[in-house]
PDB file of N, CA and C in Angstrom:
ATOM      1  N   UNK A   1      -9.378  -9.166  18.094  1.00  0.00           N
ATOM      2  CA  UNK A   1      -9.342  -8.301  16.943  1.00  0.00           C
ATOM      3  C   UNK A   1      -8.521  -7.058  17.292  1.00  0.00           C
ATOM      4  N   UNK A   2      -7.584  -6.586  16.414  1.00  0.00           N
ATOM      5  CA  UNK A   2      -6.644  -5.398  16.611  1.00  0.00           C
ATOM      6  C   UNK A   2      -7.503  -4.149  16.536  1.00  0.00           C
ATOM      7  N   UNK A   3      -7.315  -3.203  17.073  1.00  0.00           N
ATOM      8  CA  UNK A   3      -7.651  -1.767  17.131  1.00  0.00           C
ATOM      9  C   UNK A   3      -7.122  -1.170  16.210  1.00  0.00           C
ATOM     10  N   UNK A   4      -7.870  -0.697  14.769  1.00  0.00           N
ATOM     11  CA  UNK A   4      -7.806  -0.096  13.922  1.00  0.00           C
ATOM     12  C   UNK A   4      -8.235   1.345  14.029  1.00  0.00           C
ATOM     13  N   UNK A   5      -7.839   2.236  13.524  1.00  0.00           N
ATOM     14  CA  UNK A   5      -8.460   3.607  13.561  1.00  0.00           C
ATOM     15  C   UNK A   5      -7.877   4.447  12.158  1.00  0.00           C
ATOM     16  N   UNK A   6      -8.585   5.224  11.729  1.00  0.00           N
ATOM     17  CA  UNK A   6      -7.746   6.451  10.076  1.00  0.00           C
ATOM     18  C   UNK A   6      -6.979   7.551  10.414  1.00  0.00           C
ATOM     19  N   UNK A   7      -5.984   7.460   9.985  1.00  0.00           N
ATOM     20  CA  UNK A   7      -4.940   8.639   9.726  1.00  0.00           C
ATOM     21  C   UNK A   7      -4.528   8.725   8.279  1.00  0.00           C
ATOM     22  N   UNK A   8      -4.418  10.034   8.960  1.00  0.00           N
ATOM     23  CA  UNK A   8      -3.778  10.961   7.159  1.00  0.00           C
ATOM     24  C   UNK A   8      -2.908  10.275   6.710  1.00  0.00           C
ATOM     25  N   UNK A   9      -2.601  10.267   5.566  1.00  0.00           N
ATOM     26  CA  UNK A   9      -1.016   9.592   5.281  1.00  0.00           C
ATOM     27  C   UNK A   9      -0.623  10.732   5.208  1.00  0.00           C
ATOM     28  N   UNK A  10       1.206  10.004   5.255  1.00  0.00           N
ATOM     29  CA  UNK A  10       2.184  10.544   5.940  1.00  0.00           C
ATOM     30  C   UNK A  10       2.670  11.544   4.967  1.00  0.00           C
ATOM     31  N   UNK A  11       2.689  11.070   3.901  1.00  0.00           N
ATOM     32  CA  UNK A  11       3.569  12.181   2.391  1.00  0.00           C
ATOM     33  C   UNK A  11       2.626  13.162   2.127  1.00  0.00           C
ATOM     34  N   UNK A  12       0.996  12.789   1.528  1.00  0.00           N
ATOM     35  CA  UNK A  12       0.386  13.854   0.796  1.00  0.00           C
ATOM     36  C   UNK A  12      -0.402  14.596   1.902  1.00  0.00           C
ATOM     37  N   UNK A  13      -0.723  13.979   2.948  1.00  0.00           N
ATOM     38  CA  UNK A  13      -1.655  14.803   3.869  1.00  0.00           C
ATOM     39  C   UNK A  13      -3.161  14.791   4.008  1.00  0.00           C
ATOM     40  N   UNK A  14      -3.331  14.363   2.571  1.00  0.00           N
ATOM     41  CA  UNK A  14      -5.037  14.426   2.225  1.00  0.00           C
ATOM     42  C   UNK A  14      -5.185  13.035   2.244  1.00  0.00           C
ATOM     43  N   UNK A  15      -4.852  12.351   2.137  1.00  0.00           N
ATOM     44  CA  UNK A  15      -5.626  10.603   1.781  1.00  0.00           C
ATOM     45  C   UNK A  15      -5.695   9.946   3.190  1.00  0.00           C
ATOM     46  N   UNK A  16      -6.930   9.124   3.774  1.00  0.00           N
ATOM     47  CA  UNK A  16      -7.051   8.300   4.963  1.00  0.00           C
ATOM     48  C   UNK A  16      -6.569   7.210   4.838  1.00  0.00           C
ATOM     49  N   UNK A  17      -5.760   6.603   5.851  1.00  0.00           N
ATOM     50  CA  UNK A  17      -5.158   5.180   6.231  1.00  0.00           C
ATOM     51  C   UNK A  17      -5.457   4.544   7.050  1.00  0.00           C
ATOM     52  N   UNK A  18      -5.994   3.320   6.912  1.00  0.00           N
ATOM     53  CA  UNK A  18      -5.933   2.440   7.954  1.00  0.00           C
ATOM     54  C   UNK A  18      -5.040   1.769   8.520  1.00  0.00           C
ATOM     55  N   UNK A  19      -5.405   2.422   9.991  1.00  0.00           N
ATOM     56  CA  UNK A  19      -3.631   2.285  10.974  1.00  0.00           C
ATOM     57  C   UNK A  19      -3.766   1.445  11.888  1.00  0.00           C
ATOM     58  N   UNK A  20      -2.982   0.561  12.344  1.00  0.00           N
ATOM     59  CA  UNK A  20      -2.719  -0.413  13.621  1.00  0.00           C
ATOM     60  C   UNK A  20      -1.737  -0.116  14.240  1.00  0.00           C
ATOM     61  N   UNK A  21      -1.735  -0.728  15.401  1.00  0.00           N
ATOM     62  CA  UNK A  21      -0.540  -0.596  16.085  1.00  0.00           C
ATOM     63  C   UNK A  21       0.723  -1.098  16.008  1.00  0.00           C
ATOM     64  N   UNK A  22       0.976  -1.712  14.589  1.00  0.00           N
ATOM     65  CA  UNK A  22       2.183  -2.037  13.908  1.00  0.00           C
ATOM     66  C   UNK A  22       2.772  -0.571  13.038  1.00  0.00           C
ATOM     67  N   UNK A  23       1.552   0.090  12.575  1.00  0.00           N
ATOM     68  CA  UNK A  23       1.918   1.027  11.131  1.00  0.00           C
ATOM     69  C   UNK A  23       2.764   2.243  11.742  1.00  0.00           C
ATOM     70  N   UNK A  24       4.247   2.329  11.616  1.00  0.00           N
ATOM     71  CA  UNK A  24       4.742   3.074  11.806  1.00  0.00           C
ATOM     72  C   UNK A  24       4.700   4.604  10.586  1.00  0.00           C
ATOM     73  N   UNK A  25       4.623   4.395   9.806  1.00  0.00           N
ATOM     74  CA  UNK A  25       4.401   5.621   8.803  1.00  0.00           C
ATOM     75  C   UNK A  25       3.602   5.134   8.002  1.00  0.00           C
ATOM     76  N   UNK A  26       2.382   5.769   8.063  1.00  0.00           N
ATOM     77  CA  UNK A  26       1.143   5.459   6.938  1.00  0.00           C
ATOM     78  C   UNK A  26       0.941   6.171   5.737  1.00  0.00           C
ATOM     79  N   UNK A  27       1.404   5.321   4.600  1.00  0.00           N
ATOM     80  CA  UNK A  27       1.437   5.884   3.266  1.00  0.00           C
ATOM     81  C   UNK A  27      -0.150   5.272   2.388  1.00  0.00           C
ATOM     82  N   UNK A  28      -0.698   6.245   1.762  1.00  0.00           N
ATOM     83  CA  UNK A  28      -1.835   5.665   0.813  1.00  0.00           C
ATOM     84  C   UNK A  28      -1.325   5.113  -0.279  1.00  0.00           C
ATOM     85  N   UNK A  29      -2.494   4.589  -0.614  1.00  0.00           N
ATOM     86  CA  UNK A  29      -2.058   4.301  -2.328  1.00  0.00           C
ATOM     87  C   UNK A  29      -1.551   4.799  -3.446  1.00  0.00           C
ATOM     88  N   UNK A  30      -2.107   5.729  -3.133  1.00  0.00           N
ATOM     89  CA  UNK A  30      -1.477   6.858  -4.498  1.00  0.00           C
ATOM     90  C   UNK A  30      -0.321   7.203  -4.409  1.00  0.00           C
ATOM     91  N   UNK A  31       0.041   7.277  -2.920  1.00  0.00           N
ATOM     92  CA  UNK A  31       1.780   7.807  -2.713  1.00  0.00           C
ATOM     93  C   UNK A  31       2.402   6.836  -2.815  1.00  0.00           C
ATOM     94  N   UNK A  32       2.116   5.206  -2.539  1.00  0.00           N
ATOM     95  CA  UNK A  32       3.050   4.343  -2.558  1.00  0.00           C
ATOM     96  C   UNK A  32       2.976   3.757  -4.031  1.00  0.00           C
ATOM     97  N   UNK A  33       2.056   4.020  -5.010  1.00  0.00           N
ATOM     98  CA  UNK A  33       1.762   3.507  -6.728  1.00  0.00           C
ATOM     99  C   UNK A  33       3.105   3.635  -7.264  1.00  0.00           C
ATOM    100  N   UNK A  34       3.782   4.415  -7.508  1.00  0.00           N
ATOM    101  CA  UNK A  34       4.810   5.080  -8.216  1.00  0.00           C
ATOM    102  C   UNK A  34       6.031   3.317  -7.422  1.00  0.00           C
ATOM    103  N   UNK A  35       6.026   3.480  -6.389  1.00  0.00           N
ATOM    104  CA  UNK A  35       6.988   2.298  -5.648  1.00  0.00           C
ATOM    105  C   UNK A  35       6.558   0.453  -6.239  1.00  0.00           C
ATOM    106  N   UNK A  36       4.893   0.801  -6.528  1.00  0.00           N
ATOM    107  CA  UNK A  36       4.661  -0.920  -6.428  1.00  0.00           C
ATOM    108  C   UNK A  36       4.380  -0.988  -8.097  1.00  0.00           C
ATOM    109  N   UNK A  37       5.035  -0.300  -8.780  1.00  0.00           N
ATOM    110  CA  UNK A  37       5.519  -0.331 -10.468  1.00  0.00           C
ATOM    111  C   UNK A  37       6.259  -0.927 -10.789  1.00  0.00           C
ATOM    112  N   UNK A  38       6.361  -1.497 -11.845  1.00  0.00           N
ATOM    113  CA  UNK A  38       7.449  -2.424 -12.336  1.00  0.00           C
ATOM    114  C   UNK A  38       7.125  -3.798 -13.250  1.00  0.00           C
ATOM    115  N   UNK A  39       8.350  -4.566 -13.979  1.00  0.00           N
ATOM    116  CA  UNK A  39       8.054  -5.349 -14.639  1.00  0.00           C
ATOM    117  C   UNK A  39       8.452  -6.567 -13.849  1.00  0.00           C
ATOM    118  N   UNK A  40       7.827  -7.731 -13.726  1.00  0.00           N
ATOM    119  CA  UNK A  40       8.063  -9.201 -13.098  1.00  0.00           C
ATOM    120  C   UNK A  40       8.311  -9.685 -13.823  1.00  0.00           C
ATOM    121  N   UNK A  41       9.840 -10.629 -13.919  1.00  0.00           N
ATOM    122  CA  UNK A  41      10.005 -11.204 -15.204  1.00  0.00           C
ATOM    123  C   UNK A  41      10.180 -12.994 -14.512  1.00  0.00           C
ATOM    124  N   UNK A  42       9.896 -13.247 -12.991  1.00  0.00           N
ATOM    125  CA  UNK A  42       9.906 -14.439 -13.008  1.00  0.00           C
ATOM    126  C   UNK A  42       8.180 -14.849 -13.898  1.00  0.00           C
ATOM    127  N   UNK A  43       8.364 -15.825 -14.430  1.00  0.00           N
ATOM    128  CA  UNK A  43       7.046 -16.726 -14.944  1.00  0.00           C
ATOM    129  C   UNK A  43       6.097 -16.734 -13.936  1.00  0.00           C
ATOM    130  N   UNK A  44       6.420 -17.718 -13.024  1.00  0.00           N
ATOM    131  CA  UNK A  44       5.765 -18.106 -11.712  1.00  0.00           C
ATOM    132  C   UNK A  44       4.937 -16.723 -10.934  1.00  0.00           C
ATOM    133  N   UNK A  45       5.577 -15.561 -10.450  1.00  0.00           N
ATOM    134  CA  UNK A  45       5.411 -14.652  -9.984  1.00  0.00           C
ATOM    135  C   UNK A  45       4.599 -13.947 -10.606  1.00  0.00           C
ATOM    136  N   UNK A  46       4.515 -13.332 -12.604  1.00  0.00           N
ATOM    137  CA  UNK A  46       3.784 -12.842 -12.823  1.00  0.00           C
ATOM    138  C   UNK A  46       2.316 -13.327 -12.810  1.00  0.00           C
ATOM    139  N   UNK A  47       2.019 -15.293 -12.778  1.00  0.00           N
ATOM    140  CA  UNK A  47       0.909 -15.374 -13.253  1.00  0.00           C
ATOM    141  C   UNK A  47       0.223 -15.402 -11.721  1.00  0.00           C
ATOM    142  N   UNK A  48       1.116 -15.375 -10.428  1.00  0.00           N
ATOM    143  CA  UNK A  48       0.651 -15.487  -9.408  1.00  0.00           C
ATOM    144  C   UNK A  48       0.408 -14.187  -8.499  1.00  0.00           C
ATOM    145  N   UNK A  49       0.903 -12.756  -9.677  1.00  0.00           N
ATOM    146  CA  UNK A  49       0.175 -11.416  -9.104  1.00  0.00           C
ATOM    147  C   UNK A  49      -0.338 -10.561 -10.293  1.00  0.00           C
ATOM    148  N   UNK A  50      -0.929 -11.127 -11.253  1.00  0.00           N
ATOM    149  CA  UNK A  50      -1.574 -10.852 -12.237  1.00  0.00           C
ATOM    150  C   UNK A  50      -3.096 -10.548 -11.944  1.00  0.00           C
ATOM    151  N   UNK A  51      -3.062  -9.550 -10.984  1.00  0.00           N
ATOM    152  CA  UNK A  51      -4.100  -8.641 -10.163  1.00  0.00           C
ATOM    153  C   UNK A  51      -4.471  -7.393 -11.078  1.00  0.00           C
ATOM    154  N   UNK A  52      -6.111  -7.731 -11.091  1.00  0.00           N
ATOM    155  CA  UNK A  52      -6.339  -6.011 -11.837  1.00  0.00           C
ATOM    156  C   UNK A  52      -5.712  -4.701 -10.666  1.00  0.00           C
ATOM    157  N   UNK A  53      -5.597  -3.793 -11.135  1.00  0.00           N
ATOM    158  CA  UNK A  53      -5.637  -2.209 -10.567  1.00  0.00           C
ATOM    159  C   UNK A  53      -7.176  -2.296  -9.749  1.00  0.00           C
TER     160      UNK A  53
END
């Protein structure tokens, strides 16, 4: 099992991240929301990330 531990994210300062020893810059959710926006217009793709919030 990898060694996990929380850090701040990197943009706002206030939000905790769960970091490994891969995560080179740890962004939260809220800072990365604005990035994972958008419309999917393959068929296939939307019904296969048609995930609530």
């Amino acid at each position: 099992m990898a060694i996990s531990y929380k850090q701040k994210c990197s943009r706002c300062k206030q939000n905790f991240v769960l970091v490994t020893w891969k995560t080179k810059f740890p962004v939260c959710y809220e800072c990365q929301k604005s990035q994972l926006q958008g419309d999917i217009t393959d068929p296939e793709m939307k019904k296969l990330l048609e995930i609530p919030e």
